[in-house]
PDB file of N, CA and C in Angstrom:
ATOM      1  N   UNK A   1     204.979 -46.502 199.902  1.00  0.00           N
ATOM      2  CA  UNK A   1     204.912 -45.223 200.574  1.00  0.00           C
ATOM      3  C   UNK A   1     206.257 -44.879 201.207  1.00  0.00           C
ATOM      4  N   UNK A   2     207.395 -45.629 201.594  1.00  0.00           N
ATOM      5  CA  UNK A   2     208.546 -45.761 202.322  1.00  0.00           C
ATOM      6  C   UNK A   2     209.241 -44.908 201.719  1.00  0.00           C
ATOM      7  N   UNK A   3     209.252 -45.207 199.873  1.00  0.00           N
ATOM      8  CA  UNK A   3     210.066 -44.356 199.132  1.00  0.00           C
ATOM      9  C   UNK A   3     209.519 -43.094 199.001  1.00  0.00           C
ATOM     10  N   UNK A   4     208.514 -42.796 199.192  1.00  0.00           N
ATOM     11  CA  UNK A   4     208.120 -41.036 198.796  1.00  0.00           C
ATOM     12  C   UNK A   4     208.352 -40.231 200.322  1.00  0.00           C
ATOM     13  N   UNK A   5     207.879 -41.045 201.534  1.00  0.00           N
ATOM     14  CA  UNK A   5     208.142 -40.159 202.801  1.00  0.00           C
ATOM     15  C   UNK A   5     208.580 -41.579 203.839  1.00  0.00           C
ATOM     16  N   UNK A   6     209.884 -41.593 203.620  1.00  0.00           N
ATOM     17  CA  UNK A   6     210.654 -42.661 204.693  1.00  0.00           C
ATOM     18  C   UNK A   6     210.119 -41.900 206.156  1.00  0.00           C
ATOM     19  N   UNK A   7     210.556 -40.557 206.518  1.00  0.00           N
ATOM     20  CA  UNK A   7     210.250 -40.516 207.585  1.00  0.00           C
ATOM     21  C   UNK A   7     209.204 -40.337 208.672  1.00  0.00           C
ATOM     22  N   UNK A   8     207.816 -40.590 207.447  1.00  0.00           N
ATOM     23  CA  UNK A   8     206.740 -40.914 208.384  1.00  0.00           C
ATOM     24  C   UNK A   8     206.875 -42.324 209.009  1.00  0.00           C
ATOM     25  N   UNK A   9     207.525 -43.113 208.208  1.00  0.00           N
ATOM     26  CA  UNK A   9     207.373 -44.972 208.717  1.00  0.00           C
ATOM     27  C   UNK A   9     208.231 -44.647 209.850  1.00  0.00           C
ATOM     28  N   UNK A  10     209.422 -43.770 209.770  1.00  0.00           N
ATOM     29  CA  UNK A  10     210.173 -43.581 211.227  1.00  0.00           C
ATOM     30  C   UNK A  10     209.367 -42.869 212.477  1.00  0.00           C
ATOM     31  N   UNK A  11     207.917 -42.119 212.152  1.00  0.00           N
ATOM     32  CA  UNK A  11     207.697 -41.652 212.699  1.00  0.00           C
ATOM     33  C   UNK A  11     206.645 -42.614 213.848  1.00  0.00           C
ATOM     34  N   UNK A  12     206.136 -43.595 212.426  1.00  0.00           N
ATOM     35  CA  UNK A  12     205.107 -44.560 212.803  1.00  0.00           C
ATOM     36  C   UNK A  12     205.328 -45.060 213.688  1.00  0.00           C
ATOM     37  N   UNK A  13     206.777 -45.882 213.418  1.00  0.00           N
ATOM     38  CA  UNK A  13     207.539 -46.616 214.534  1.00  0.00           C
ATOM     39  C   UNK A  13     207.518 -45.844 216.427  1.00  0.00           C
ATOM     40  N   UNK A  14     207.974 -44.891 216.313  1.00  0.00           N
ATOM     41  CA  UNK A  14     208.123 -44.279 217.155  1.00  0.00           C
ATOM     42  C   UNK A  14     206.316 -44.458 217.830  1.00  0.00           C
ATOM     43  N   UNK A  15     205.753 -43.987 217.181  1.00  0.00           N
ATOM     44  CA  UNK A  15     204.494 -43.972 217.827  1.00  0.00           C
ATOM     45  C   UNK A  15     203.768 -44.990 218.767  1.00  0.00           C
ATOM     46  N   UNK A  16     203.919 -45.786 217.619  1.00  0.00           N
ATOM     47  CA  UNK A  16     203.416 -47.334 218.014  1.00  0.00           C
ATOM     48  C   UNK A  16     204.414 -47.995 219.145  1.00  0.00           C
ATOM     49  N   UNK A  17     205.435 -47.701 219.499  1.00  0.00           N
ATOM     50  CA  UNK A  17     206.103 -48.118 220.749  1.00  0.00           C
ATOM     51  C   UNK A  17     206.202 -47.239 221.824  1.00  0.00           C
ATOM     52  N   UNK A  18     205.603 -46.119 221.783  1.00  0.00           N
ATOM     53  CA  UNK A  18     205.041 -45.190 222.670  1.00  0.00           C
ATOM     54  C   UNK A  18     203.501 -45.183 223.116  1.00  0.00           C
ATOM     55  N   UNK A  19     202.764 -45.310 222.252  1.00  0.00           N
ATOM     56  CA  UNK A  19     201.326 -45.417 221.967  1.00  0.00           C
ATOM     57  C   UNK A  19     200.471 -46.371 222.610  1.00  0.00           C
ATOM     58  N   UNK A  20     201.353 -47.697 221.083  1.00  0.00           N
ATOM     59  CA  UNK A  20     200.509 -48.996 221.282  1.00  0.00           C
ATOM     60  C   UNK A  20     201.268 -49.944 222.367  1.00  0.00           C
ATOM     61  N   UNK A  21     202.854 -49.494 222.513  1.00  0.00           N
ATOM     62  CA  UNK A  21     203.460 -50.494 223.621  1.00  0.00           C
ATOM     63  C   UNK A  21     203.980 -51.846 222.200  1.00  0.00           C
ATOM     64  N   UNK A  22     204.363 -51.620 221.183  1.00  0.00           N
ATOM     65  CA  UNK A  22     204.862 -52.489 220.619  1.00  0.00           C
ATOM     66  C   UNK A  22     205.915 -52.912 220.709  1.00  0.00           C
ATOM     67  N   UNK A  23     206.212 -54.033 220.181  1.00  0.00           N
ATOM     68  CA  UNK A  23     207.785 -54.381 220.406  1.00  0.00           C
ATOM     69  C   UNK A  23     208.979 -53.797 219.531  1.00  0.00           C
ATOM     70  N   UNK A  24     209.362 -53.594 219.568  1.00  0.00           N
ATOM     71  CA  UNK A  24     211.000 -53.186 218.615  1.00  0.00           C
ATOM     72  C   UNK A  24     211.664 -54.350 218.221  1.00  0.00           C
ATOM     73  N   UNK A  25     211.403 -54.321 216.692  1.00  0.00           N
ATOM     74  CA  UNK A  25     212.418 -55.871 216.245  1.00  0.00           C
ATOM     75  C   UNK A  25     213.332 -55.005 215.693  1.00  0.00           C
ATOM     76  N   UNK A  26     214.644 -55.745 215.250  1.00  0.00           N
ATOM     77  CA  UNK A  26     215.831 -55.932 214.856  1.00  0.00           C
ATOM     78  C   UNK A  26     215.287 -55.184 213.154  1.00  0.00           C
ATOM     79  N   UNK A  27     214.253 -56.035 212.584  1.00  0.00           N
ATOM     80  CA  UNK A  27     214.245 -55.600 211.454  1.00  0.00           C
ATOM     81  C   UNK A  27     213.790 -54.164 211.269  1.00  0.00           C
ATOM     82  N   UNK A  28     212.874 -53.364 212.350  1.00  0.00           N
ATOM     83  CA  UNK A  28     212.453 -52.023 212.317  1.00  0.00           C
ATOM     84  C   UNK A  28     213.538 -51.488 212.264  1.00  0.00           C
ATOM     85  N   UNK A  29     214.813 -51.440 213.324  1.00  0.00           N
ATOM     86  CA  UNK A  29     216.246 -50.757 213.501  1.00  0.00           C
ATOM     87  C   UNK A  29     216.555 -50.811 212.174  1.00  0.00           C
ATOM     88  N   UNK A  30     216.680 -51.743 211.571  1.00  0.00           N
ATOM     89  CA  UNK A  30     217.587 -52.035 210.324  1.00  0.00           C
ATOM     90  C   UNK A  30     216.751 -50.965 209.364  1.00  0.00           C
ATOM     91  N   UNK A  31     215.454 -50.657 208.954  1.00  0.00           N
ATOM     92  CA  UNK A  31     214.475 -50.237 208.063  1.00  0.00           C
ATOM     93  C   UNK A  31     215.787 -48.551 208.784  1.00  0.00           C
ATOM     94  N   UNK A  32     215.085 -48.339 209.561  1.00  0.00           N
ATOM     95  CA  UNK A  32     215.517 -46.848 210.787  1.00  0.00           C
ATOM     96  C   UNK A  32     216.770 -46.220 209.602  1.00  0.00           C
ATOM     97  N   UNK A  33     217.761 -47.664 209.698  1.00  0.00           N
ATOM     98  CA  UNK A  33     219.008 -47.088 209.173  1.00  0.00           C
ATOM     99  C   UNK A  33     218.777 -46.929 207.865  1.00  0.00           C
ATOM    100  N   UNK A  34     217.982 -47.710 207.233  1.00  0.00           N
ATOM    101  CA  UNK A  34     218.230 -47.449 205.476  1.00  0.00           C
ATOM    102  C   UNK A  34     217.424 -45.937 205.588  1.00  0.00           C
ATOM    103  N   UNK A  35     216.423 -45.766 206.561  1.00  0.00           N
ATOM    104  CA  UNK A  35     215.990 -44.522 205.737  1.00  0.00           C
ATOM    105  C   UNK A  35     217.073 -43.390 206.156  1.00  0.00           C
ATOM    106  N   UNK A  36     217.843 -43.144 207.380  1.00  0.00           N
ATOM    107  CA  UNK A  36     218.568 -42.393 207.802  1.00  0.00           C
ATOM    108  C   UNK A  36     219.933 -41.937 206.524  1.00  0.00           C
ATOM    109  N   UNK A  37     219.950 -43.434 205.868  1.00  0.00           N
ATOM    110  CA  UNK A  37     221.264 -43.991 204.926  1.00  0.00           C
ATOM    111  C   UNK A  37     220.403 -42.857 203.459  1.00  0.00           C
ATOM    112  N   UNK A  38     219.417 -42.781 203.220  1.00  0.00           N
ATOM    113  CA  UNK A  38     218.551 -42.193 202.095  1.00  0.00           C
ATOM    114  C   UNK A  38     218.304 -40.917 201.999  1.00  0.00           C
ATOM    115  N   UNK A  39     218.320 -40.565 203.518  1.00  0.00           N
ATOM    116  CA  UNK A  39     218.756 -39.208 203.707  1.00  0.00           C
ATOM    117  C   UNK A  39     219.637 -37.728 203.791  1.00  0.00           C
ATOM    118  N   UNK A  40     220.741 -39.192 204.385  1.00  0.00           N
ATOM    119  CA  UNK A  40     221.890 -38.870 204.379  1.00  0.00           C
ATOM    120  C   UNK A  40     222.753 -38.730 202.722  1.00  0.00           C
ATOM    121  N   UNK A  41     221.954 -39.483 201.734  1.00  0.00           N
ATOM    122  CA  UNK A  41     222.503 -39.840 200.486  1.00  0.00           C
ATOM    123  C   UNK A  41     221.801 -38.652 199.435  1.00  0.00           C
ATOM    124  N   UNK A  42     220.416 -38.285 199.968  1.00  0.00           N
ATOM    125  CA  UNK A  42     219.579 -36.940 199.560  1.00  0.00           C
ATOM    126  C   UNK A  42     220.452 -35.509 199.995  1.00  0.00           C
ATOM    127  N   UNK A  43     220.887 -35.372 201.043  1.00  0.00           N
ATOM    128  CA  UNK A  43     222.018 -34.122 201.326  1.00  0.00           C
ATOM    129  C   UNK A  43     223.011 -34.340 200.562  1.00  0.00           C
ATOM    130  N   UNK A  44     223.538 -35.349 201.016  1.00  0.00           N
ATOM    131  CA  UNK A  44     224.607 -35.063 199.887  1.00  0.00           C
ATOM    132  C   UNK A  44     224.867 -34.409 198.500  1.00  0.00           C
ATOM    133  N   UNK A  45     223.504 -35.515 198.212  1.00  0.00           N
ATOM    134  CA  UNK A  45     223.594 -34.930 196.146  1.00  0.00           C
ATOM    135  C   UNK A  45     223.129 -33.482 196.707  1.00  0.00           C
ATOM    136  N   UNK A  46     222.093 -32.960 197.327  1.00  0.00           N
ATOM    137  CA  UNK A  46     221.839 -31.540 197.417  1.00  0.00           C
ATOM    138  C   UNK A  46     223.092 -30.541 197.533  1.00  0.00           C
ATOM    139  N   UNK A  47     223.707 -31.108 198.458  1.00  0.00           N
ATOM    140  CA  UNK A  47     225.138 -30.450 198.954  1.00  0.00           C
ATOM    141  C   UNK A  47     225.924 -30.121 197.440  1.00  0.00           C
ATOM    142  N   UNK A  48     226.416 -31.518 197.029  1.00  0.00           N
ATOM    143  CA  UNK A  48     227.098 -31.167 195.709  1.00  0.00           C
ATOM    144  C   UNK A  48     226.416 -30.425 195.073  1.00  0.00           C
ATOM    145  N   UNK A  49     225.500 -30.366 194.702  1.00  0.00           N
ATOM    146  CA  UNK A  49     224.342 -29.741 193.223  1.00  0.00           C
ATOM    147  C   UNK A  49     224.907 -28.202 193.634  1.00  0.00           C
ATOM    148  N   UNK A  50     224.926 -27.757 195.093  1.00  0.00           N
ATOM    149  CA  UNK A  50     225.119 -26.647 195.249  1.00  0.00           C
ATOM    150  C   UNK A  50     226.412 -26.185 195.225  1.00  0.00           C
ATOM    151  N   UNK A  51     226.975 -26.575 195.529  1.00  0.00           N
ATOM    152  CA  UNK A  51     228.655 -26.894 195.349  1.00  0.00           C
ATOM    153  C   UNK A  51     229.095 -26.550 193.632  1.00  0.00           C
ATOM    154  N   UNK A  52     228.600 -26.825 193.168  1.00  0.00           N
ATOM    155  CA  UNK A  52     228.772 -27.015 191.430  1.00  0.00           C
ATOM    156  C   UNK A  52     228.008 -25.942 191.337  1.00  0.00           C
ATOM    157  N   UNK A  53     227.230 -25.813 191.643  1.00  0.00           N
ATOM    158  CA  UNK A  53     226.114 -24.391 190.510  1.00  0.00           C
ATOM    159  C   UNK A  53     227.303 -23.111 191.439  1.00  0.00           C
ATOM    160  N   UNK A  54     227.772 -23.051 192.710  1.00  0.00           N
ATOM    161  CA  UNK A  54     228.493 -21.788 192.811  1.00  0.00           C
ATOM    162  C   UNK A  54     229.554 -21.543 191.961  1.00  0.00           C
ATOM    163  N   UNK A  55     230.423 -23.317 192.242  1.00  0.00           N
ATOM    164  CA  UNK A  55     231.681 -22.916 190.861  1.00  0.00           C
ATOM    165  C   UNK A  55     231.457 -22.576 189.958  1.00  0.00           C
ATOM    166  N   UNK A  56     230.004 -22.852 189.133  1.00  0.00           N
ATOM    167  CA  UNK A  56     230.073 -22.289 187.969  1.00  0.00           C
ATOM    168  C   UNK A  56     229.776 -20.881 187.897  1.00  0.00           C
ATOM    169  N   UNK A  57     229.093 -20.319 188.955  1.00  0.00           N
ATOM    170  CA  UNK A  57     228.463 -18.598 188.847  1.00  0.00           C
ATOM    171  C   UNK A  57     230.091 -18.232 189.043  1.00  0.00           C
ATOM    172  N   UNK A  58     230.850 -18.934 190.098  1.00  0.00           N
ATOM    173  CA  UNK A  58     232.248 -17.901 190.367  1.00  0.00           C
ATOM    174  C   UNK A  58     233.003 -17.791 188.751  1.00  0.00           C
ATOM    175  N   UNK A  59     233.250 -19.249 188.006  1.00  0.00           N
ATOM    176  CA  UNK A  59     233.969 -19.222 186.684  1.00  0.00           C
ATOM    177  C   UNK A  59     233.109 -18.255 185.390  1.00  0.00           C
ATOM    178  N   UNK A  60     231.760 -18.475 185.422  1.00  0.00           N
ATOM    179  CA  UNK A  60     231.416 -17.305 184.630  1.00  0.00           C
ATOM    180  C   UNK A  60     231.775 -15.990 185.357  1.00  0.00           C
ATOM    181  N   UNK A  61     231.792 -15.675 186.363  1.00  0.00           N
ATOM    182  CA  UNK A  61     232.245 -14.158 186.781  1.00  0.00           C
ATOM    183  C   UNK A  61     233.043 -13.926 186.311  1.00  0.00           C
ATOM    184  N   UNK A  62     234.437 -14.686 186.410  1.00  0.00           N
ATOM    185  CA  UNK A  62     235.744 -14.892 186.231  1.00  0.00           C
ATOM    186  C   UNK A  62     236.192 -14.350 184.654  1.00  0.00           C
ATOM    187  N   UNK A  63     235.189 -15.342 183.664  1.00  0.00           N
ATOM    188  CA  UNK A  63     235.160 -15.216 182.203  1.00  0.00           C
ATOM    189  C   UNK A  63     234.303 -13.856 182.023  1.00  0.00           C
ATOM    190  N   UNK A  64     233.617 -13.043 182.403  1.00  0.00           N
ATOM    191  CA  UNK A  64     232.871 -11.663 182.540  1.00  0.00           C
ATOM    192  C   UNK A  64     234.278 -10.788 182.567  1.00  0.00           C
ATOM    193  N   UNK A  65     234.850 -10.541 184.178  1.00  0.00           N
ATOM    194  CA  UNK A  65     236.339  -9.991 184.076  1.00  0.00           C
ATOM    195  C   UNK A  65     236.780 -10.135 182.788  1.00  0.00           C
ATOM    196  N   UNK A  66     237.290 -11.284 182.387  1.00  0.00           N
ATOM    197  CA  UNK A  66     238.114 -11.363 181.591  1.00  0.00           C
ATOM    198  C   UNK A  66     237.919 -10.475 180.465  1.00  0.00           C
ATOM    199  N   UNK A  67     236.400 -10.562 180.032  1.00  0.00           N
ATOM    200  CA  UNK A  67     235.969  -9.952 178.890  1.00  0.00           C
ATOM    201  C   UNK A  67     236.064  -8.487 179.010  1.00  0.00           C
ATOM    202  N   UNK A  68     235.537  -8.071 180.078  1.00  0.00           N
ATOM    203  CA  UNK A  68     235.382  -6.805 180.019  1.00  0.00           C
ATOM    204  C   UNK A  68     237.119  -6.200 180.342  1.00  0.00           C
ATOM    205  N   UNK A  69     238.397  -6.455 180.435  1.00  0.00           N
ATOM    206  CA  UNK A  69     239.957  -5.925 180.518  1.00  0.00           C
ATOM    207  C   UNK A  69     239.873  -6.221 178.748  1.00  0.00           C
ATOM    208  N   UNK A  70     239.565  -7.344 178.220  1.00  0.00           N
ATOM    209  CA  UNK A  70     240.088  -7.158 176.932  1.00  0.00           C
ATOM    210  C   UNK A  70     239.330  -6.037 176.001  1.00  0.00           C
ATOM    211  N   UNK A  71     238.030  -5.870 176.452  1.00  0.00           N
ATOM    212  CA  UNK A  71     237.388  -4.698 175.980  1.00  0.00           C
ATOM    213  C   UNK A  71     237.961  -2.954 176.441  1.00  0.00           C
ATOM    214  N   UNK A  72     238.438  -3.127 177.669  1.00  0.00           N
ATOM    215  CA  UNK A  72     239.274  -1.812 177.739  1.00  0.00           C
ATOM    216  C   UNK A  72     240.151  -1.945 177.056  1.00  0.00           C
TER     217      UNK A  72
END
């Protein structure tokens, strides 16, 4: 379940040491960061993907211009 929604287990955590009064180990922190690290690695590719699909709408514009001066 970690891999489809990391940040309910972050949420879990939170709960259960508010809630139930649990302890906080070393290994929960560590889990904390990989999902933060998965997230952070999910923007990214989003970021680029978008990054790339504009260059390409700007370079087809670009090649549109072009076409339409050699047609005048």
């Amino acid at each position: 379940m970690t891999a489809f929604k990391p940040l309910s287990s972050l949420i879990t955590v939170i709960m259960g040491l508010l809630i139930l009064g649990d302890a906080l180990y070393k290994g929960v922190i560590g889990a904390t960061l990989i999902i933060l690290g998965l997230y952070a690695t999910l923007w990214g590719e989003v970021k680029e993907k978008a990054e790339k699909q504009s260059e390409q709408t700007m370079s087809e514009q670009g090649i549109e211009i072009k076409q339409e001066k050699q047609l005048r």
